[in-house]
N, C-alpha and C. Protein backbone atom coordinates (compact mmCIF):
# COMPACT_ATOMS: atom_id res chain seq x y z
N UNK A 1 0.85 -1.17 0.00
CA UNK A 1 0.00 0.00 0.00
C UNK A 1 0.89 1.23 0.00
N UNK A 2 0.31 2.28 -0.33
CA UNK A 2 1.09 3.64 -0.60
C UNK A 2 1.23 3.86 0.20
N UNK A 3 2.07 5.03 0.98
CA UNK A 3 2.45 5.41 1.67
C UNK A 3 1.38 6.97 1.90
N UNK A 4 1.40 7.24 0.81
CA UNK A 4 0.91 8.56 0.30
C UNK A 4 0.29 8.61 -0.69
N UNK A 5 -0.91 9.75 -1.50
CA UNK A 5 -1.75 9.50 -2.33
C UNK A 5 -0.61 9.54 -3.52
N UNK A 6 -0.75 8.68 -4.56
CA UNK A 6 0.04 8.34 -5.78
C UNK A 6 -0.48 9.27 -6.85
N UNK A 7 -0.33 10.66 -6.83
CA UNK A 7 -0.61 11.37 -7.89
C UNK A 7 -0.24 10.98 -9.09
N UNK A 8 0.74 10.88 -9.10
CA UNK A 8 1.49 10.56 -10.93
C UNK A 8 0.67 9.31 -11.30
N UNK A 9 0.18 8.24 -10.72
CA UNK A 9 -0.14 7.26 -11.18
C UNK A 9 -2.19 7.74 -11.32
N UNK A 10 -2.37 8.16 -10.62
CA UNK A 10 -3.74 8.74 -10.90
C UNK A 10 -3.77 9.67 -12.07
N UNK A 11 -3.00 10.64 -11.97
CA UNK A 11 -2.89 11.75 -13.37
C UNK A 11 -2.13 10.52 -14.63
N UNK A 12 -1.94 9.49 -14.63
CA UNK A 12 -1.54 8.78 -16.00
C UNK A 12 -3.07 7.91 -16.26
N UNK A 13 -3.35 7.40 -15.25
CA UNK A 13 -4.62 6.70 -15.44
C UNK A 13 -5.74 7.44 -16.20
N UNK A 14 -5.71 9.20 -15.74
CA UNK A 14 -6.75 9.66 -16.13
C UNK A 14 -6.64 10.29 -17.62
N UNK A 15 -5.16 10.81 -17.54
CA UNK A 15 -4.77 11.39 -19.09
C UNK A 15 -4.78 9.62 -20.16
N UNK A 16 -4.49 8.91 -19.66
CA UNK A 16 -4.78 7.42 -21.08
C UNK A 16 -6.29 7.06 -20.89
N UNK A 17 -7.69 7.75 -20.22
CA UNK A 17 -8.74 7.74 -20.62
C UNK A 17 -9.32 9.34 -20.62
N UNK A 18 -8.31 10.38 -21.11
CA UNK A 18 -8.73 11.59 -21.33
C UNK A 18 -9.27 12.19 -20.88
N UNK A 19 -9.17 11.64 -19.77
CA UNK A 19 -10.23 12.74 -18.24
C UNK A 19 -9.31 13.74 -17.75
N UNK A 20 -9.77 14.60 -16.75
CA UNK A 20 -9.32 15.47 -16.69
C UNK A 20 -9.66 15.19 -14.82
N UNK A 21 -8.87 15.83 -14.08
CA UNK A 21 -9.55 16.26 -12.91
C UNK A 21 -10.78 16.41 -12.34
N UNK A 22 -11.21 17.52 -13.01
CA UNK A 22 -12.12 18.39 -13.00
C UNK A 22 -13.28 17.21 -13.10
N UNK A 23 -12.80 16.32 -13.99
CA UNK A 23 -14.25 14.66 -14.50
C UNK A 23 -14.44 14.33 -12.89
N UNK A 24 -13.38 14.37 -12.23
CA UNK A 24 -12.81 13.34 -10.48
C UNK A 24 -13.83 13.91 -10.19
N UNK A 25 -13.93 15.19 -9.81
CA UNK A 25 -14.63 16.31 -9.26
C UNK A 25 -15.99 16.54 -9.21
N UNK A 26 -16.36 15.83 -10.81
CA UNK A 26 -17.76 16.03 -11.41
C UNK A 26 -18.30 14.64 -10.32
N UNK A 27 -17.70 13.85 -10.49
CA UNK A 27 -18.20 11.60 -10.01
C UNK A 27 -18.32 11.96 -8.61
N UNK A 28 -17.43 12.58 -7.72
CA UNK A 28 -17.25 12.60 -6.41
C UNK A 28 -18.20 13.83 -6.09
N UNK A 29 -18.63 14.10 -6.51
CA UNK A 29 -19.15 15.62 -6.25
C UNK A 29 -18.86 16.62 -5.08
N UNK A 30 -17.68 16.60 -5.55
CA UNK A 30 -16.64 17.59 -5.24
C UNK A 30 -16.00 18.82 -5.63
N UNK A 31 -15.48 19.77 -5.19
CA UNK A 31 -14.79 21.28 -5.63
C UNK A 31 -13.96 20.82 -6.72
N UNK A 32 -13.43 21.40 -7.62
CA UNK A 32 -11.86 21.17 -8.52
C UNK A 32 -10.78 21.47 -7.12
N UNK A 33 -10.96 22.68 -6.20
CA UNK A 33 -9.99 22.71 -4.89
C UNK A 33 -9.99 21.66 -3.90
N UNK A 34 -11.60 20.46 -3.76
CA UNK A 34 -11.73 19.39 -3.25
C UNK A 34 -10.44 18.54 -3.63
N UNK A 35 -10.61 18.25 -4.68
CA UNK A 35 -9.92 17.39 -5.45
C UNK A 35 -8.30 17.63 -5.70
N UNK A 36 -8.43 19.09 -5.51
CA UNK A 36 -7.08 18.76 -5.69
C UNK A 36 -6.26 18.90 -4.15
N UNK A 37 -7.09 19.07 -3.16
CA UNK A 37 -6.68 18.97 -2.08
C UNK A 37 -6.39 17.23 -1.91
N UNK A 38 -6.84 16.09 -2.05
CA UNK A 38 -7.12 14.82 -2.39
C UNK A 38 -5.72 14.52 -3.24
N UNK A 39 -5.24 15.20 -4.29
CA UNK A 39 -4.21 14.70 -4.96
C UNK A 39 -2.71 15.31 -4.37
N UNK A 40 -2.81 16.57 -3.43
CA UNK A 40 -1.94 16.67 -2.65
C UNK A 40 -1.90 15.97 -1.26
N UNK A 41 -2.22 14.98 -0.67
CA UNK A 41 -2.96 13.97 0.28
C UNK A 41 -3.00 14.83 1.79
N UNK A 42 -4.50 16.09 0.87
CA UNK A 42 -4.46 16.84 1.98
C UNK A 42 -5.84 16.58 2.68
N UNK A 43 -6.37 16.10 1.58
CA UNK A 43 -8.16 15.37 2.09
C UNK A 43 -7.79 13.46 2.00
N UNK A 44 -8.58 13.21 2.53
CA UNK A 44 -8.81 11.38 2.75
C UNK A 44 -9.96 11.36 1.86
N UNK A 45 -9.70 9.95 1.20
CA UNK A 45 -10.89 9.50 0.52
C UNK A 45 -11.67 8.49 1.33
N UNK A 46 -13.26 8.19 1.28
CA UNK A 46 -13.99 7.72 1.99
C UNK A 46 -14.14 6.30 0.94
N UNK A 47 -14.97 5.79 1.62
CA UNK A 47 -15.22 3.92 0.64
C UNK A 47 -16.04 4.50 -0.56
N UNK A 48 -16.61 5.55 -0.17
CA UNK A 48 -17.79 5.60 -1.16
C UNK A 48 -17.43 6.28 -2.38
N UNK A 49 -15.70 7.11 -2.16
CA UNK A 49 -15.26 7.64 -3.01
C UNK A 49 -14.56 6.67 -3.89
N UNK A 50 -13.92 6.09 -3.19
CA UNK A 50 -12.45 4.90 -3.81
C UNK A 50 -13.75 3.93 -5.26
N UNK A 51 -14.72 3.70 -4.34
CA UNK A 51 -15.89 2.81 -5.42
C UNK A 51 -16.13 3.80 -6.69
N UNK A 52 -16.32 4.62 -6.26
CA UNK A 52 -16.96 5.58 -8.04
C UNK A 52 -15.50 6.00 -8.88
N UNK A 53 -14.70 5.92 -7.80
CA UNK A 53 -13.13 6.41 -8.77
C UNK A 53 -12.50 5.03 -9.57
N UNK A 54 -13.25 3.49 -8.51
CA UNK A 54 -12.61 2.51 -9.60
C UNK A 54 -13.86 2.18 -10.41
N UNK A 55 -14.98 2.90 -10.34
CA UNK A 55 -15.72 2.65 -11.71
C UNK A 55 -15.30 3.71 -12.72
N UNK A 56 -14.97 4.59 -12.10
CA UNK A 56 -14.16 5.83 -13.34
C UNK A 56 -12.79 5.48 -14.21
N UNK A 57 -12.00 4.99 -13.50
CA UNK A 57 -10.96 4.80 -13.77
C UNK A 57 -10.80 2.94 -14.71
N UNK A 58 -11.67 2.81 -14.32
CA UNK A 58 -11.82 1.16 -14.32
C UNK A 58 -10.76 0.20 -14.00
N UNK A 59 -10.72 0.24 -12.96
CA UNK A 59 -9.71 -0.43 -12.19
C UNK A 59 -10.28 -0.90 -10.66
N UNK A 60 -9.77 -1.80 -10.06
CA UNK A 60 -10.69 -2.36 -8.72
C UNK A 60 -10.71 -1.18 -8.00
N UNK A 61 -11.08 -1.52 -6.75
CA UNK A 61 -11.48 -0.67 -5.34
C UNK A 61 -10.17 -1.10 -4.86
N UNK A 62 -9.66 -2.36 -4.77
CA UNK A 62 -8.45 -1.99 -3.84
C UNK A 62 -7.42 -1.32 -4.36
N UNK A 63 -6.96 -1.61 -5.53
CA UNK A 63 -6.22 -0.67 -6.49
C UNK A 63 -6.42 0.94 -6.57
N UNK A 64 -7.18 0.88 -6.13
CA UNK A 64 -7.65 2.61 -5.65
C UNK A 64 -6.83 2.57 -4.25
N UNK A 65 -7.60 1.96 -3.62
CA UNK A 65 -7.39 2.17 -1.94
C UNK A 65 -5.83 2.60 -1.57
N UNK A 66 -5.40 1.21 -2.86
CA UNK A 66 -3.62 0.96 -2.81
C UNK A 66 -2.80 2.67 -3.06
N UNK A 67 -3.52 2.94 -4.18
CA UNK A 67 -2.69 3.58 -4.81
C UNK A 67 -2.85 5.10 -3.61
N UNK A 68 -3.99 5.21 -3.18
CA UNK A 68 -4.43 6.74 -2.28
C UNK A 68 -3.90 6.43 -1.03
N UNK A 69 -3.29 5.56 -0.49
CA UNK A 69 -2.81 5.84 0.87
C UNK A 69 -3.17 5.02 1.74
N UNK A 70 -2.30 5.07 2.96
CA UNK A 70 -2.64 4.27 3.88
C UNK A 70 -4.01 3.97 4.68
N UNK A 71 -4.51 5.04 4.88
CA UNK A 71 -5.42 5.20 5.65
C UNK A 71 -6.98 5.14 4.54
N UNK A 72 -6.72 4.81 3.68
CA UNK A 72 -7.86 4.97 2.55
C UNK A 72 -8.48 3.30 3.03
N UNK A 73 -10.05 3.76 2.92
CA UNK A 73 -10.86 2.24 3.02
C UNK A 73 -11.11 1.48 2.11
N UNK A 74 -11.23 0.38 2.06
CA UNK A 74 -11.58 -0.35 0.89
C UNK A 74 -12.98 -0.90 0.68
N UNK A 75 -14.12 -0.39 0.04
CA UNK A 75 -15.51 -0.36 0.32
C UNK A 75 -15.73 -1.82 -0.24
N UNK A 76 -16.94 -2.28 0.59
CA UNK A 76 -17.26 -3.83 1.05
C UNK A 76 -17.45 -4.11 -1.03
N UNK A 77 -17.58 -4.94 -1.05
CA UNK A 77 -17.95 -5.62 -2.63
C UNK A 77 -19.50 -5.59 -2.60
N UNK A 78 -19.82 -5.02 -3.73
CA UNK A 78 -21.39 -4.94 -3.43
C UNK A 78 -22.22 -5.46 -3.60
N UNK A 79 -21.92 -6.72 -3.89
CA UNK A 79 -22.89 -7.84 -3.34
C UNK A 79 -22.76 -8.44 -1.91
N UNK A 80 -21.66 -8.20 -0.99
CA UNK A 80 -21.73 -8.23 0.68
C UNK A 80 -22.86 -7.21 0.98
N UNK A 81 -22.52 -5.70 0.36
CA UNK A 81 -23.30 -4.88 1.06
C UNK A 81 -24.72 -4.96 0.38
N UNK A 82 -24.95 -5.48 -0.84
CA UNK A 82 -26.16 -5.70 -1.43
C UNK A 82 -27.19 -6.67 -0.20
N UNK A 83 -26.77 -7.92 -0.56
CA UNK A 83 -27.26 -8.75 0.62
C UNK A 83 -27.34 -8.65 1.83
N UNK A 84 -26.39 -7.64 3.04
CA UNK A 84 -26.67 -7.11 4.09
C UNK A 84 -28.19 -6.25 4.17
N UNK A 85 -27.95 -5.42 3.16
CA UNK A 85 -29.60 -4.69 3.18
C UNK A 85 -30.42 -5.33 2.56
N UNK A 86 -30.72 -6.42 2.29
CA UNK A 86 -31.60 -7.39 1.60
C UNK A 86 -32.32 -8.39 3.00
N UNK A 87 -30.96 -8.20 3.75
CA UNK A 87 -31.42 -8.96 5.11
C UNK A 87 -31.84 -8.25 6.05
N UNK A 88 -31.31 -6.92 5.97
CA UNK A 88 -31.80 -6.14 7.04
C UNK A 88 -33.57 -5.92 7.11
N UNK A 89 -33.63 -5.57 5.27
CA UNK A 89 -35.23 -5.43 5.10
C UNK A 89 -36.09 -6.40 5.45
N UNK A 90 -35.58 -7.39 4.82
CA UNK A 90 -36.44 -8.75 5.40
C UNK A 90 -36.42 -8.71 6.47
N UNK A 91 -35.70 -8.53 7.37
CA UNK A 91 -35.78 -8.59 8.97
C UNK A 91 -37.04 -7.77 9.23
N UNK A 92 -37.07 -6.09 8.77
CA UNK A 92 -38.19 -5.33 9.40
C UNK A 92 -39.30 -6.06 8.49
N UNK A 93 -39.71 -6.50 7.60
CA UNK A 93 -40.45 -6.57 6.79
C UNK A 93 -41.12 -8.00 7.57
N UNK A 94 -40.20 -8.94 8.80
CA UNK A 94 -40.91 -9.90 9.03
C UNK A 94 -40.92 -9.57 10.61
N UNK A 95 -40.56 -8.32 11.10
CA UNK A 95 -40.89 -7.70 12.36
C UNK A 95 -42.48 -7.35 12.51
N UNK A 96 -42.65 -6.54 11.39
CA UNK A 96 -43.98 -6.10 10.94
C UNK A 96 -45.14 -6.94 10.84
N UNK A 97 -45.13 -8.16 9.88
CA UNK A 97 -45.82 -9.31 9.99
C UNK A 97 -46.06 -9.93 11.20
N UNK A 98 -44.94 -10.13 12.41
CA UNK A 98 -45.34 -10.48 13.38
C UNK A 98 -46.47 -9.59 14.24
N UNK A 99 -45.87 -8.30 14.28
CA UNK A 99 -47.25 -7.41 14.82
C UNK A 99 -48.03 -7.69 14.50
N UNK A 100 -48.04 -7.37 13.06
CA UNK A 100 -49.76 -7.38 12.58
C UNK A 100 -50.19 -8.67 12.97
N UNK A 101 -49.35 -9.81 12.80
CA UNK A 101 -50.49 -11.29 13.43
C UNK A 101 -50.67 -11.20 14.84
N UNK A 102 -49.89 -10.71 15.79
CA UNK A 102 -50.25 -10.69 16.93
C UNK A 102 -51.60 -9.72 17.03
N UNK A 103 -51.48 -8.49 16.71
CA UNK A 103 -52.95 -7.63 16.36
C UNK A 103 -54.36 -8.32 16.56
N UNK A 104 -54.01 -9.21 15.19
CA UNK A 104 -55.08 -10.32 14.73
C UNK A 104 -55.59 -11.27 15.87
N UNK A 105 -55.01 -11.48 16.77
CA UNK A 105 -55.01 -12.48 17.74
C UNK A 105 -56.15 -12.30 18.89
């Protein structure tokens, strides 16, 4: 893992798919001064950022994580977090059912 955010390797990734910064800025919805606070590793990126930058970039989430620094998270795979809230709902969704049959009773 980096030590520090890997600018040069982010600014090559983005100039060989012709993006610009300013694109980072648009996905993250962030300042152009956001962002470039982020490429001087003066802001931290969150999970939710590292995910839309490796769908931008097209490259994984950890390969993000890797390249931005130590302290950068690596957001769950989203079918863990898909199925967590799939269970969570079902949970209230069969909390509810129990009321209402007890109601009935």
């Amino acid at each position: 893992m980096a030590l520090f955010f890997d600018s040069a390797w982010f600014d090559q990734k983005l100039a060989k798919l012709g993006l610009a910064q300013a694109t980072v800025a648009a996905a993250l919805g962030l300042t152009d001064e956001e962002v470039r606070e982020i490429w001087k590793d003066q802001r931290e990126l969150k999970a939710r950022d590292v995910a839309i930058l490796a769908n931008l970039l097209g490259t994984s989430p950890e390969e993000i994580a890797h390249r931005a620094g130590v302290s950068t998270p690596v957001p769950q795979s989203s079918s863990d977090a898909g199925l967590r809230v799939i269970e969570e709902r079902l949970a209230r969704i069969e909390e509810k059912l129990d009321a209402l049959l007890r109601e009935r009773k």
